[in-house]
Protein backbone atom coordinates (compact mmCIF):
# COMPACT_ATOMS: atom_id res chain seq x y z
CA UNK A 1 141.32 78.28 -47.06
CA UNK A 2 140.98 80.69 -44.13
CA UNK A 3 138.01 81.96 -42.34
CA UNK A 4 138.79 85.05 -42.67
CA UNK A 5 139.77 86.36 -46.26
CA UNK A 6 142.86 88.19 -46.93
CA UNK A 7 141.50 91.95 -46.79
CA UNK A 8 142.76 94.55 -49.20
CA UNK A 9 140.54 97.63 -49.13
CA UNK A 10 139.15 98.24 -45.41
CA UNK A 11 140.90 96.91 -41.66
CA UNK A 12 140.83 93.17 -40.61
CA UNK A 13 139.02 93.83 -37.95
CA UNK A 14 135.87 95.21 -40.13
CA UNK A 15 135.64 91.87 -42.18
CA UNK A 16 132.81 89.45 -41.43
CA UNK A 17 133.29 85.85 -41.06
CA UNK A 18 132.90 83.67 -44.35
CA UNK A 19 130.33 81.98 -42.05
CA UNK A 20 128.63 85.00 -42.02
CA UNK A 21 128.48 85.82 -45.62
CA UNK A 22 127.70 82.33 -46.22
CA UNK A 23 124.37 82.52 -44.01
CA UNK A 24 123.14 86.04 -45.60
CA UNK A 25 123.27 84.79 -48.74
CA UNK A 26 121.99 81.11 -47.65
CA UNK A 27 118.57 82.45 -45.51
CA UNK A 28 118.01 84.16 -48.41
CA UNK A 29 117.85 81.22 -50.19
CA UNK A 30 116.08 79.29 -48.31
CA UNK A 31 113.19 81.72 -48.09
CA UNK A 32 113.09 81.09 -52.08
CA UNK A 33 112.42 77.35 -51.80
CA UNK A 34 112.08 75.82 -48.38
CA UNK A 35 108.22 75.41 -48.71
CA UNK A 36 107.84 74.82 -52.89
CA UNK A 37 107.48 71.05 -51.56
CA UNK A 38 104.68 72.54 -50.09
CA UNK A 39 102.64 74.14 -52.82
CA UNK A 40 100.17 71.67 -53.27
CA UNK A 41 99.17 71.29 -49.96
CA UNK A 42 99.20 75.33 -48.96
CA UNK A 43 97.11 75.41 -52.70
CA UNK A 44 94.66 73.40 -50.40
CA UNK A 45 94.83 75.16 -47.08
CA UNK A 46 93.98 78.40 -48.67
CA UNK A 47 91.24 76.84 -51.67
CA UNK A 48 92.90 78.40 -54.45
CA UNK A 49 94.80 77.32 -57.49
CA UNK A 50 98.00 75.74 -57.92
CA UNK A 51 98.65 78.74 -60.32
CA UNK A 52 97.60 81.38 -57.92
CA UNK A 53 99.55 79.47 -55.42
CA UNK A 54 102.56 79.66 -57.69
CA UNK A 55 102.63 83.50 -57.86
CA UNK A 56 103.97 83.00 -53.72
CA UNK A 57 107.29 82.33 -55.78
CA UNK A 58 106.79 84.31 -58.81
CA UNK A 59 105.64 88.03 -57.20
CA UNK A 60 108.29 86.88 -54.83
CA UNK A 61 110.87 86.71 -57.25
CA UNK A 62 109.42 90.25 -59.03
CA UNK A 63 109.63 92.02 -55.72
CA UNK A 64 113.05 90.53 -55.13
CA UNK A 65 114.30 91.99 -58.72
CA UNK A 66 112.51 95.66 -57.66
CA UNK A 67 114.03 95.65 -53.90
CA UNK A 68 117.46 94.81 -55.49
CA UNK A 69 117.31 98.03 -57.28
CA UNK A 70 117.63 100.52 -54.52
CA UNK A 71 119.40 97.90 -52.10
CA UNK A 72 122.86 98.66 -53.91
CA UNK A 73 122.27 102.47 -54.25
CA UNK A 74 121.58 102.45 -50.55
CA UNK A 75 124.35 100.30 -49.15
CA UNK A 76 126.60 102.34 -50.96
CA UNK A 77 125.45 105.69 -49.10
CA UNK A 78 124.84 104.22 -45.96
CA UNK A 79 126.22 101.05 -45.86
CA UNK A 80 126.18 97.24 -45.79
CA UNK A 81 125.78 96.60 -42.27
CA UNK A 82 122.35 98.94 -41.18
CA UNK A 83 121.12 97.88 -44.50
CA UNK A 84 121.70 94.16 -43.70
CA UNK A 85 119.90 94.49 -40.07
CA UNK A 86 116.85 96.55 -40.77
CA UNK A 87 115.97 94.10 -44.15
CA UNK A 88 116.64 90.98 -41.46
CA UNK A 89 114.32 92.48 -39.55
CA UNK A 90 111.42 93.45 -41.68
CA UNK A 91 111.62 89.36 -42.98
CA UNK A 92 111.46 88.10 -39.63
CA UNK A 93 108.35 90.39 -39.52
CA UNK A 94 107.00 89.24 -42.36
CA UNK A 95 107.84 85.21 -41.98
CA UNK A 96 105.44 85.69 -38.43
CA UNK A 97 102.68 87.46 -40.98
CA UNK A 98 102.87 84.80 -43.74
CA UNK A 99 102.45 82.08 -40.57
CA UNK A 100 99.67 83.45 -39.15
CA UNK A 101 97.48 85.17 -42.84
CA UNK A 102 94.21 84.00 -42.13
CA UNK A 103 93.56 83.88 -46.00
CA UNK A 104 95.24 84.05 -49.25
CA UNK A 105 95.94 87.55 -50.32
CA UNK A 106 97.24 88.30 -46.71
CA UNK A 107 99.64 85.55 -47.18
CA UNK A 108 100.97 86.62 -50.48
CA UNK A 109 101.31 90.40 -49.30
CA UNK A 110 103.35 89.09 -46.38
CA UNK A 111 105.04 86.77 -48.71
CA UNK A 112 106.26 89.44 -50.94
CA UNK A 113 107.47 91.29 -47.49
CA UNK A 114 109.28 88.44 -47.51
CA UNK A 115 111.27 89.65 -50.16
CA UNK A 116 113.55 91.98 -48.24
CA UNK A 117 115.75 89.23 -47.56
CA UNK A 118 117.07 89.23 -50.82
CA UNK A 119 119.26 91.95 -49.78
CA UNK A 120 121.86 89.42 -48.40
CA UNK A 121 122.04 87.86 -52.17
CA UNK A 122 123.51 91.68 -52.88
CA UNK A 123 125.33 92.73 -49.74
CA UNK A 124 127.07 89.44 -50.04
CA UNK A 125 128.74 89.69 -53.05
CA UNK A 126 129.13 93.52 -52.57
CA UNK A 127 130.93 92.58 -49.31
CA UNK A 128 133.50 90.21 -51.15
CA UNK A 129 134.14 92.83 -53.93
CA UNK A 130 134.63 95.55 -51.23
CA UNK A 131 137.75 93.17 -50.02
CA UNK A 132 139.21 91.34 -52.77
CA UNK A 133 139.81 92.13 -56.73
CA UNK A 134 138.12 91.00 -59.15
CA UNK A 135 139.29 87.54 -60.30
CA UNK A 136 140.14 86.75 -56.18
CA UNK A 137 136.21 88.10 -55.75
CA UNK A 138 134.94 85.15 -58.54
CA UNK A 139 137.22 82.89 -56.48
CA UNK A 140 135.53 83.93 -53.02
CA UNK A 141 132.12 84.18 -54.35
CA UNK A 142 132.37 80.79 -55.46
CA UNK A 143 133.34 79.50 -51.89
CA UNK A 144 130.61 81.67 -50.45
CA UNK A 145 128.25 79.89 -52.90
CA UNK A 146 129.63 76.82 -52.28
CA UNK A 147 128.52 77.02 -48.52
CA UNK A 148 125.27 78.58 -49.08
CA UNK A 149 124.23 75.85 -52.00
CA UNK A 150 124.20 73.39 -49.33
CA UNK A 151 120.85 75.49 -48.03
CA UNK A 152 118.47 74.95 -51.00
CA UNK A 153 119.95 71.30 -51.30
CA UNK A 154 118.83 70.59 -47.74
CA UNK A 155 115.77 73.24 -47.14
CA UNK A 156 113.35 71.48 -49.82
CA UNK A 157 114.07 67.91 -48.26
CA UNK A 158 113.04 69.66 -44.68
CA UNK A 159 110.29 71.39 -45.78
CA UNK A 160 108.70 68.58 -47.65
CA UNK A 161 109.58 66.56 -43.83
CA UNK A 162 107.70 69.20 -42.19
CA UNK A 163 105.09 69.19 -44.27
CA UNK A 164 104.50 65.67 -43.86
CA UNK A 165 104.54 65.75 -40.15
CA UNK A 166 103.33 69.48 -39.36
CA UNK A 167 102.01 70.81 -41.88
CA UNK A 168 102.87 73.63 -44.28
CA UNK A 169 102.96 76.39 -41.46
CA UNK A 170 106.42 74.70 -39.89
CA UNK A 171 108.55 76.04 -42.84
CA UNK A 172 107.41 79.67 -42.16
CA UNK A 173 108.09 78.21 -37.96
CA UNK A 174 111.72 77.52 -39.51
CA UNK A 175 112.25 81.06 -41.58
CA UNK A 176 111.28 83.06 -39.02
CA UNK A 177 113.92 81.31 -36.31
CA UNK A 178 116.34 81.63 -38.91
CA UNK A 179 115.59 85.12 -39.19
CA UNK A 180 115.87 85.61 -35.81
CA UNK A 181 119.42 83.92 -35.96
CA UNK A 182 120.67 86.23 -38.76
CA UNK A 183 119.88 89.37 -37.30
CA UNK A 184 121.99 88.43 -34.29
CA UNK A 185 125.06 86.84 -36.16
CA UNK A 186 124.92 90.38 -38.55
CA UNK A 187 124.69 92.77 -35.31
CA UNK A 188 127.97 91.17 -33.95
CA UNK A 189 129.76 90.04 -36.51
CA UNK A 190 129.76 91.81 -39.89
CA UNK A 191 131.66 94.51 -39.72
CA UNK A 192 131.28 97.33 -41.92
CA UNK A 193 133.21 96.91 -45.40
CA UNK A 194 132.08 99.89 -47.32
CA UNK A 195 134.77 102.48 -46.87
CA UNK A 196 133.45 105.12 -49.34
CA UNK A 197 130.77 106.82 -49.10
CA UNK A 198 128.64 109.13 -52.20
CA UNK A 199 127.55 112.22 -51.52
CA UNK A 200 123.55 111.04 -51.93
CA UNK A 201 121.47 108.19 -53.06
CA UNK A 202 120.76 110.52 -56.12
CA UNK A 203 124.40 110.86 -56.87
CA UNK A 204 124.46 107.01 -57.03
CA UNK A 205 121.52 106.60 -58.91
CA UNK A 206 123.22 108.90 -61.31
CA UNK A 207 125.80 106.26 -61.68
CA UNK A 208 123.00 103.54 -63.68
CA UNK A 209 123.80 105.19 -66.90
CA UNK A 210 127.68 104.14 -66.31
CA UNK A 211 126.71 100.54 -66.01
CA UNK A 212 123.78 100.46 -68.34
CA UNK A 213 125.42 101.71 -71.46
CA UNK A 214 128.50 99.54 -70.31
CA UNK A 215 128.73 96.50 -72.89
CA UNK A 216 130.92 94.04 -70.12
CA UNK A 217 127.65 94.82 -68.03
CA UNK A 218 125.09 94.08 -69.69
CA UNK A 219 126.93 90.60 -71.30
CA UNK A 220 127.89 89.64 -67.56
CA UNK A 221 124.33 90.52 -66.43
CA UNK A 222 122.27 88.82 -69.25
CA UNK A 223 124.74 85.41 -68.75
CA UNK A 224 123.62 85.10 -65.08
CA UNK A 225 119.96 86.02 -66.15
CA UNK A 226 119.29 83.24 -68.70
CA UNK A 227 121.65 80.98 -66.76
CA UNK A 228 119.78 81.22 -63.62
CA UNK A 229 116.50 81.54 -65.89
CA UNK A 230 117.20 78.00 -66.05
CA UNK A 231 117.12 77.35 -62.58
CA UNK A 232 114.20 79.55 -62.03
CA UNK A 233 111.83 77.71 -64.35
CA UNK A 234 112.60 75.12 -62.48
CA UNK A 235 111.60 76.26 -59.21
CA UNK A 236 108.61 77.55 -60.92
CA UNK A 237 107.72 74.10 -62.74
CA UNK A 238 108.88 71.24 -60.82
CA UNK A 239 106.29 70.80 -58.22
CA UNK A 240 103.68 70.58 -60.47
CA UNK A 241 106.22 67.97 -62.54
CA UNK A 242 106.70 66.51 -59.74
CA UNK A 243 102.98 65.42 -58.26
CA UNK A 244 100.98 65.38 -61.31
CA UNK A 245 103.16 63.68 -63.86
CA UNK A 246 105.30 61.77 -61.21
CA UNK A 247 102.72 60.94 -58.73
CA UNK A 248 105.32 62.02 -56.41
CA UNK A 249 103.99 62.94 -52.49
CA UNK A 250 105.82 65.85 -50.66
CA UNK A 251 108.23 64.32 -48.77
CA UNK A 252 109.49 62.45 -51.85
CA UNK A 253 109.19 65.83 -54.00
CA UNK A 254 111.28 67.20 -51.63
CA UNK A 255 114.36 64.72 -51.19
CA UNK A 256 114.67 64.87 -55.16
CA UNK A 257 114.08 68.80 -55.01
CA UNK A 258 117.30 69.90 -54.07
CA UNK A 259 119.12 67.59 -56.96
CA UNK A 260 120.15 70.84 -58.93
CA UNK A 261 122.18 72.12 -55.56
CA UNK A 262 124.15 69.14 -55.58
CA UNK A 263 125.45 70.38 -59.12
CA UNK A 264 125.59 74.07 -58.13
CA UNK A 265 127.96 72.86 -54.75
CA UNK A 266 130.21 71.29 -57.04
CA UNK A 267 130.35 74.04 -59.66
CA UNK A 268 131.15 76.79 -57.04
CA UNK A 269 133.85 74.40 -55.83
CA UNK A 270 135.38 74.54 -58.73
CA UNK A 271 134.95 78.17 -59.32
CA UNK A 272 136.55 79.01 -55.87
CA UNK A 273 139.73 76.51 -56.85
CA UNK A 274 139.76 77.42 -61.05
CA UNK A 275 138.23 81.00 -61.17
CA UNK A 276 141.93 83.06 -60.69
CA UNK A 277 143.71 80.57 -62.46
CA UNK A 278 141.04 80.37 -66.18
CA UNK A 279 139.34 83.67 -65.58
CA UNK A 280 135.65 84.66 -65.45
CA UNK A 281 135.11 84.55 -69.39
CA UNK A 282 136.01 80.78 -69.45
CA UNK A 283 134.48 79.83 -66.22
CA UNK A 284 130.98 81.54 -68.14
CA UNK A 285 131.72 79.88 -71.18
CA UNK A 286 131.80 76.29 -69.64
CA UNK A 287 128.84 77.00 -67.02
CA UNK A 288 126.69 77.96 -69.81
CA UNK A 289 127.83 74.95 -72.25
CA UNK A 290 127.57 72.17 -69.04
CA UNK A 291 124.07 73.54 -68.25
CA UNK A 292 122.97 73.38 -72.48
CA UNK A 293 124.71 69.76 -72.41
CA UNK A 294 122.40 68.59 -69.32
CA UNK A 295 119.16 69.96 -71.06
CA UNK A 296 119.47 68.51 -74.28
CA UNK A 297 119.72 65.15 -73.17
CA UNK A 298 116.38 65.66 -70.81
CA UNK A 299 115.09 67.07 -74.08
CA UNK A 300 115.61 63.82 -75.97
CA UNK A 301 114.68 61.35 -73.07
CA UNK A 302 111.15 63.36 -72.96
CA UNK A 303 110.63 63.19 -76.69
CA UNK A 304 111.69 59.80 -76.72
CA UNK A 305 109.21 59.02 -73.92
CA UNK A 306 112.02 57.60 -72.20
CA UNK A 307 111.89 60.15 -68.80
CA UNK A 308 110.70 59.47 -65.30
CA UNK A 309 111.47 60.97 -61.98
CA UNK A 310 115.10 59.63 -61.98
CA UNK A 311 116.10 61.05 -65.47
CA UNK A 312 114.48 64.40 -64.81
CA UNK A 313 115.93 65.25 -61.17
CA UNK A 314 119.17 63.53 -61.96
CA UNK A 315 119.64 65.65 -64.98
CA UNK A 316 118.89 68.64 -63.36
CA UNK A 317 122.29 67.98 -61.27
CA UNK A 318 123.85 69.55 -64.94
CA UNK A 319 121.80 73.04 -64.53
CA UNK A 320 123.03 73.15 -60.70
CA UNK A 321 126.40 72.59 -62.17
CA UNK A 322 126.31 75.18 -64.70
CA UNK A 323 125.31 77.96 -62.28
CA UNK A 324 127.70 76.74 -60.08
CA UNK A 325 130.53 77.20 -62.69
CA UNK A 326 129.30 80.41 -64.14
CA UNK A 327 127.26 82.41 -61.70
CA UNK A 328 130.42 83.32 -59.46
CA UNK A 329 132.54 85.00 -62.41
CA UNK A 330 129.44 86.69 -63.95
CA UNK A 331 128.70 88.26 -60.77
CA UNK A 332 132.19 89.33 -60.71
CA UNK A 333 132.19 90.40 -64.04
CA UNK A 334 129.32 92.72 -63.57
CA UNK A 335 130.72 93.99 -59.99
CA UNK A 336 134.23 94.95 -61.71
CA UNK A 337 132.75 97.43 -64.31
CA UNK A 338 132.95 100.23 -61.62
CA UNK A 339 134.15 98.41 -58.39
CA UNK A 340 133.55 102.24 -56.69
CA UNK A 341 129.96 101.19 -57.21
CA UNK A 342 129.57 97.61 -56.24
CA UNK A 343 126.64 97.47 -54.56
CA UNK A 344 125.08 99.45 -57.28
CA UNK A 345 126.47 96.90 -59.89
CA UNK A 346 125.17 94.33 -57.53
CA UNK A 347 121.39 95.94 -57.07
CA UNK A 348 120.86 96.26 -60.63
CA UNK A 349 122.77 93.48 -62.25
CA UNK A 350 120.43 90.85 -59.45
CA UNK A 351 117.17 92.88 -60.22
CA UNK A 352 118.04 91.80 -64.09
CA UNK A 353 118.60 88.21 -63.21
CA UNK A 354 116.12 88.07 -60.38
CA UNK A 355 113.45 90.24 -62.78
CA UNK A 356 114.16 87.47 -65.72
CA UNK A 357 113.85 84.96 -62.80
CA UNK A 358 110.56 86.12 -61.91
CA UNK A 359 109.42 85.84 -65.24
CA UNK A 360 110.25 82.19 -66.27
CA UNK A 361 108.99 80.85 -63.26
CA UNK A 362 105.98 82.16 -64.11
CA UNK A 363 105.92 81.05 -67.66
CA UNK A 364 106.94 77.59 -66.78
CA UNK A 365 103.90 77.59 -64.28
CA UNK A 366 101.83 78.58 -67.49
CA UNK A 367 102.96 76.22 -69.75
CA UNK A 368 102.31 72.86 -67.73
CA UNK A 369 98.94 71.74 -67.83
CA UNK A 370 97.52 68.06 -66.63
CA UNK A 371 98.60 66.95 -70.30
CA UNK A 372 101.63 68.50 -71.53
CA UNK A 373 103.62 66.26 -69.84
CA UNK A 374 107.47 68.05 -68.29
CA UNK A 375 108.50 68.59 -71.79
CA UNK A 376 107.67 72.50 -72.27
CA UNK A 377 109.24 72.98 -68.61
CA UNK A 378 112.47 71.26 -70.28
CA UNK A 379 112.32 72.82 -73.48
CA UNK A 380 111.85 76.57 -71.75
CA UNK A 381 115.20 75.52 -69.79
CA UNK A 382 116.98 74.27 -72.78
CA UNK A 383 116.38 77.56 -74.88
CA UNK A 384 117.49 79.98 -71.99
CA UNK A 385 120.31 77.98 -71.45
CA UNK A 386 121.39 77.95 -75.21
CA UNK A 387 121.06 82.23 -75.43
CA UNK A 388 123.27 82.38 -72.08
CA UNK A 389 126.00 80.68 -74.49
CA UNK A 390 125.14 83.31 -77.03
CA UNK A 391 125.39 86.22 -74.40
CA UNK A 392 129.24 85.55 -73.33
CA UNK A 393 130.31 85.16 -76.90
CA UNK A 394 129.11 88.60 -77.34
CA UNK A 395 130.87 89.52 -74.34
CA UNK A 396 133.98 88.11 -75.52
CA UNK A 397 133.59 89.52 -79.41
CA UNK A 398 133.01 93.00 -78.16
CA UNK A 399 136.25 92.49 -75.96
CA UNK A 400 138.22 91.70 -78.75
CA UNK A 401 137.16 94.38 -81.15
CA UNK A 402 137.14 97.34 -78.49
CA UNK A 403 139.99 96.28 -75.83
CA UNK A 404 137.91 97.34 -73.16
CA UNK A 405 134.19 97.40 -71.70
């Protein structure tokens, strides 16, 4: 495919780079994970809990879904290019804070800071939708995807390096270079592709009610929630999986980390190549069934007593897979209910999934103790991935009995 993608709505010359997508979306993400090889260790450095040290990735996550709120709203008045440069900003800021917090709660306040990089998640996929139509935007958000997956498939095996050699601090070295880096490639290369603008942020905050009360919405939005749930419980469990069952040290934790990515490159492969030519409702269906598949054969092996660090990380290749496959359309999906308002639809449909994120990776932090073994970490992913197959059905019922959204 071309660098560039074929433009619709705004001039050529206003279109960022792929490249450029790809790495807003792909800091972003590696702010989420880059140092979870690290928990343990950083649980140490600051004397507290590995459940306390967990909320680094849950409050994270619950500031992400609240900042993704009003980042849509406020694109859309002002646009996605200030909005992009002032949030790089404030997390380079805040990556320099969380390196130097002489204690714990400075950290985590500087850690949720942290958060404002989520708004290249949004202004990402708004970007794409303000160029291309809808089934085209799946197609292109898959290849963005597909770029930026290879971040948390790499970032987890470097941090866990780092850590090894450096110390925890040389992630939060690494995010705030890359910060650095961002802000630069934004400032002369992404162009703005908003070309309306409402008449206030109230006016657009008026719009919610369209979206909320919209039935294709709120099936699109729930699908990514519980399918990325998955993922998210994950993040939120696997460390502890990882050293206390598996015995595994960080360097190690962190080469078999990134195993769902692998599956999640694939998957938005295939979306970017499949997406115009199946459409977003099959694309869903099959993500959600591939990532179901994956976790009731884990589900099994751990019963059976038959699971070790091979079977679990291996298997989670499926979940990466599934989100691959389904994430791009849903997002889609969501942003073609009122493509006038797509970085609304974008805002509030990732505060859903992020806010649901937040919440399971929590819950799967709660649920492990020294005893329970990795089954209610599996189960938790099972069962979310089972009600995302439930949520596109409903989507597609309500389709067929009303014709429209």
């Amino acid at each position: 495919m071309n660098n560039r993608p074929t433009v619709r709505y705004l001039d050529r010359t206003t279109a960022p780079h792929i490249t450029t997508l790809v790495m807003l979306a792909g800091v972003a993400a590696m702010s989420l994970n880059v140092f979870l090889p690290s928990l343990p260790s950083m649980a140490r450095h600051f004397g507290v809990e590995y459940t306390l040290m967990q909320l680094s990735l849950s409050l994270y996550l619950g500031a992400t879904a609240f900042l993704q709120l009003f980042v849509g709203p406020i694109s859309d008045r002002f646009g996605r290019r200030p909005v992009m440069l002032v949030a790089t900003a404030v997390f380079t800021v805040a990556s320099i804070g969380a390196l130097l917090a002489p204690n714990f709660g400075v950290f985590l306040t500087c850690r949720m800071i942290q958060a404002a990089i989520a708004t290249g998640f949004v202004l990402s996929r708004a970007a794409v939708r303000d160029m291309v139509p809808q089934d085209q935007a799946a197609s292109m958000i898959g290849y963005v995807s597909m770029g930026m997956s290879l971040v948390p498939m790499i970032s987890p095996i470097i941090g866990g390096l780092l850590d090894e050699v450096f110390g925890w601090q040389a992630s939060f070295v690494m995010l705030t270079l890359s910060g650095m880096a961002l802000f630069a490639v934004v400032w002369f290369d992404m162009g703005e592709t908003a070309t309306t603008r409402a008449t206030s942020l109230t006016a657009q905050f008026r719009q919610y009610p369209a979206l909320l009360t919209s039935q294709r919405f709120w099936g699109y939005c729930l699908a990514a929630a519980f399918s990325s749930g998955a993922f998210f419980a994950y993040l939120g469990g696997a460390p502890y999986v990882g050293t206390t069952f598996f015995h595994m040290d960080a360097a190690t934790l962190g080469l078999c980390f990134g195993a769902p990515a692998v599956g999640y490159m694939a998957g938005n492969f295939l979306s970017g190549r499949y997406a115009v030519r199946f459409g977003i409702n099959r694309m869903i269906i099959v993500g959600a069934v591939t990532t179901t598949s994956g976790m009731a054969v884990l589900a099994l092996l751990t019963v059976l007593g038959l699971t070790g660090p091979l079977a679990f990380f291996g298997l989670m290749i499926f979940v990466g897979l599934g989100n691959g496959l389904l994430i791009p359309s849903a997002n889609a999906g969501m942003l073609s209910v009122r493509p006038e308002l797509a970085g609304s639809a974008a805002g509030l449909g990732g505060a859903l999934m992020i806010g649901a994120g937040a919440v399971l990776s929590a819950l799967a932090g709660w649920l492990l103790g020294p005893t329970t073994g990795p089954l209610p970490l599996v189960l938790l992913m099972l069962f979310t991935s089972v009600i995302c197959i439930f949520c596109i059905q409903w989507v597609r019922h309500r389709q067929k009995q009303l014709g429209g959204p």
